[in-house]
Protein backbone atom coordinates (compact mmCIF):
# COMPACT_ATOMS: atom_id res chain seq x y z
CA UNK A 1 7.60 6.04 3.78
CA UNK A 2 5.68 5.39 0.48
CA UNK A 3 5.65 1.58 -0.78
CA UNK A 4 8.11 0.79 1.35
CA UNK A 5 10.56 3.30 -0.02
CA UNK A 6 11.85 6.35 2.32
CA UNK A 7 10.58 9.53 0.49
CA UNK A 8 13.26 12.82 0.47
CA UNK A 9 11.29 15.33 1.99
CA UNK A 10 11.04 17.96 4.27
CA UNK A 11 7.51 17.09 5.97
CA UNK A 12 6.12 13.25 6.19
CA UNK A 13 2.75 11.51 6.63
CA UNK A 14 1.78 10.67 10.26
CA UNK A 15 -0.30 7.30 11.41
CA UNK A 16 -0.69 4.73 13.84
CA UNK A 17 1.79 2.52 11.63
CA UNK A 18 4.57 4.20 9.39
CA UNK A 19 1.35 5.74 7.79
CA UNK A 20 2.59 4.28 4.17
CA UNK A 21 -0.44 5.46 2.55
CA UNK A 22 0.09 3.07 -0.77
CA UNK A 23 0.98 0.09 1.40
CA UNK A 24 -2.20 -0.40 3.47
CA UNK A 25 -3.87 0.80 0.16
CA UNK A 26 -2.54 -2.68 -1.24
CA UNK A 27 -3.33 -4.34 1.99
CA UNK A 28 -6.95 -3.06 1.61
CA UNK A 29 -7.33 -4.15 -2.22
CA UNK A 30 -5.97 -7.70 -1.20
CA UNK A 31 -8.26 -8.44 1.88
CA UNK A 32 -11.14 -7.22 0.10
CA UNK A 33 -10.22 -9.13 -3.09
CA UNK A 34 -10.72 -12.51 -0.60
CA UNK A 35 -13.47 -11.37 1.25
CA UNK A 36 -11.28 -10.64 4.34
CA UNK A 37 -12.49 -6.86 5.65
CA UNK A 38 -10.14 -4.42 5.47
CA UNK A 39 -6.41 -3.04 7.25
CA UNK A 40 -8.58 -1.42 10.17
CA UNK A 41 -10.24 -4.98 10.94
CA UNK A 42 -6.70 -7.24 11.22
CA UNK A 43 -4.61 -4.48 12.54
CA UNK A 44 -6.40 -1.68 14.34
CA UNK A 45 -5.08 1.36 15.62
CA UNK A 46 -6.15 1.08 19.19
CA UNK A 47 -3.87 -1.71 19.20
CA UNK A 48 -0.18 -1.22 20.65
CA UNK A 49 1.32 -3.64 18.55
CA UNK A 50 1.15 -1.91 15.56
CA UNK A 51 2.21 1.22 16.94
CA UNK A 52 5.04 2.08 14.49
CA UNK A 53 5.08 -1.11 12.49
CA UNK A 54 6.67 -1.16 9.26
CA UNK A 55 3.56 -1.29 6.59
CA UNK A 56 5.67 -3.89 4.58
CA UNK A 57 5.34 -6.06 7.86
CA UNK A 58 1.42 -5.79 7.77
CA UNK A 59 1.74 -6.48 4.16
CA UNK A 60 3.58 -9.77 4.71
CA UNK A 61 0.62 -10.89 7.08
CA UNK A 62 -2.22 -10.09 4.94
CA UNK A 63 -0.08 -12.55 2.27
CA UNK A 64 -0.26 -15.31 5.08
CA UNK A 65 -3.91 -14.54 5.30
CA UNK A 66 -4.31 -14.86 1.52
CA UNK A 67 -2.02 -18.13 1.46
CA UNK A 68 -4.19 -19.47 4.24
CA UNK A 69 -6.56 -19.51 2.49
CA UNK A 70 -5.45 -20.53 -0.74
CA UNK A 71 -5.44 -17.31 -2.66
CA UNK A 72 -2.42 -15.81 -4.79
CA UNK A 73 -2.12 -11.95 -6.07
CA UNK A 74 -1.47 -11.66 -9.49
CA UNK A 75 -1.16 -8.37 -9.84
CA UNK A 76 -2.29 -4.86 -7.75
CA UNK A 77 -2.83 -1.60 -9.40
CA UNK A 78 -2.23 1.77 -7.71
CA UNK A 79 -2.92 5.32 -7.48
CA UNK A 80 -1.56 7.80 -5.81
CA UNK A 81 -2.87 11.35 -5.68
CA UNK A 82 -0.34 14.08 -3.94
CA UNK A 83 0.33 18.11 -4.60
CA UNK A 84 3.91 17.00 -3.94
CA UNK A 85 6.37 15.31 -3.16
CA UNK A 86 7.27 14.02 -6.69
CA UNK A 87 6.60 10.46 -6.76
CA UNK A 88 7.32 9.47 -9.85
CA UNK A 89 11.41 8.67 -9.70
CA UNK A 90 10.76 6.10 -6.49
CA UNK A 91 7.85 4.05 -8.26
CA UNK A 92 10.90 1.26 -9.35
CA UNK A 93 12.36 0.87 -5.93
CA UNK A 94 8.67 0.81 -4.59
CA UNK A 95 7.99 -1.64 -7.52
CA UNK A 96 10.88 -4.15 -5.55
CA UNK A 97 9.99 -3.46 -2.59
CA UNK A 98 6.53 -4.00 -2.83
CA UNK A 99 7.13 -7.29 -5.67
CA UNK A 100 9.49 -9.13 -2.77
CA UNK A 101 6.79 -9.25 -0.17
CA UNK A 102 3.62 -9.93 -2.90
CA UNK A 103 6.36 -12.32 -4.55
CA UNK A 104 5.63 -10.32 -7.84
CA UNK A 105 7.82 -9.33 -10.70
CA UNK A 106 7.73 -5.15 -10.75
CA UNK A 107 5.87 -5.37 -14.01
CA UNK A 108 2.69 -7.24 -12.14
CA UNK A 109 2.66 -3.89 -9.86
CA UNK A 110 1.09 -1.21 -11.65
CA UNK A 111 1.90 2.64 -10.03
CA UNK A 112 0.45 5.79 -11.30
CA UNK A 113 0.42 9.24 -9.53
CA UNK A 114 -1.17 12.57 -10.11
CA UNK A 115 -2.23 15.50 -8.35
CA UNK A 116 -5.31 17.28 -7.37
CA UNK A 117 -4.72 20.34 -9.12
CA UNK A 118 -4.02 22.37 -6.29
CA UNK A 119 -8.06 21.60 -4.91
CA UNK A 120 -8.76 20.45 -1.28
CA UNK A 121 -6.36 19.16 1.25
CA UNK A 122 -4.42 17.60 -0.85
CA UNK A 123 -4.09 20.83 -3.29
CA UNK A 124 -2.80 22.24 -0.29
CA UNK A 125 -0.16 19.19 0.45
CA UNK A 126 -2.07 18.09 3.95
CA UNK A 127 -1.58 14.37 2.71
CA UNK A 128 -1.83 12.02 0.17
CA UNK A 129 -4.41 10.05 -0.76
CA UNK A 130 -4.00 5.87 -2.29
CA UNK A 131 -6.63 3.99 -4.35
CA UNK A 132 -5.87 0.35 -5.48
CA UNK A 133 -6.85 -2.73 -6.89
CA UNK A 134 -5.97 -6.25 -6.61
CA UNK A 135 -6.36 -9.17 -8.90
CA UNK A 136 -5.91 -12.71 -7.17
CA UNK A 137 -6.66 -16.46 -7.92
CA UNK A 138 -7.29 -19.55 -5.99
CA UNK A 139 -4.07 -22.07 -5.87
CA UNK A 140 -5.75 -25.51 -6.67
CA UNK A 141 -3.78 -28.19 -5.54
């Protein structure tokens, strides 16, 4: 599971959560963006709840977090840095998925991917690594 899309392949990424490496990337971007700590803070792992839980679901809270207090994405920017699988060909589902819970059009959800030329543990397809920004404002009412 990679931005809330189901990835073909033969070996997956394993977490507390669904371990959807570019989801709690976003979820990271957005809580630091308002000052609210970070995915480990709100949803820890030593917590049973979230044993399992659908990043997309954690997503949707950290939007109630930002609407509570008054602040709106306007757009996130992504990276995602994997030997393989391809990731390239799901970036437009993951742009619809991701858009319906940040309530952003795809083009407001930037997605890049590269590799790390074969160097380290992700040369050697161990995981995948996620870097992201987030750009919000404050709704004035």
């Amino acid at each position: 599971m990679i931005g809330g899309v189901t990835i073909d392949h033969p070996r997956g990424l394993h977490g507390h959560s669904d371990a959807d490496v570019l989801t709690h990337a976003i979820c990271d971007a957005l809580l630091g963006a308002a000052g609210l700590g970070d995915i480990g803070t709100h949803f820890p792992d030593t917590d049973e709840r979230y044993r399992g839980i659908s990043s997309l679901a954690l997503l949707g809270e950290v939007i109630s977090f930002l609407s509570r207090d008054h602040w709106h994405p306007i757009n996130v920017d992504a990276t995602l840095i994997a030997q393989e699988p391809k990731l390239i060909p799901y970036f437009q589902a993951m742009k619809e998925a991701l858009g319906e819970i940040l309530h952003l059009p795809p083009q407001s959800i930037g997605l890049k991917a590269t590799t790390s030329e074969g160097m380290g543990a992700i040369g050697r397809a161990e995981g995948i690594s996620a870097f992201c920004v987030a750009l919000i404002e404050r709704v004035t009412q």
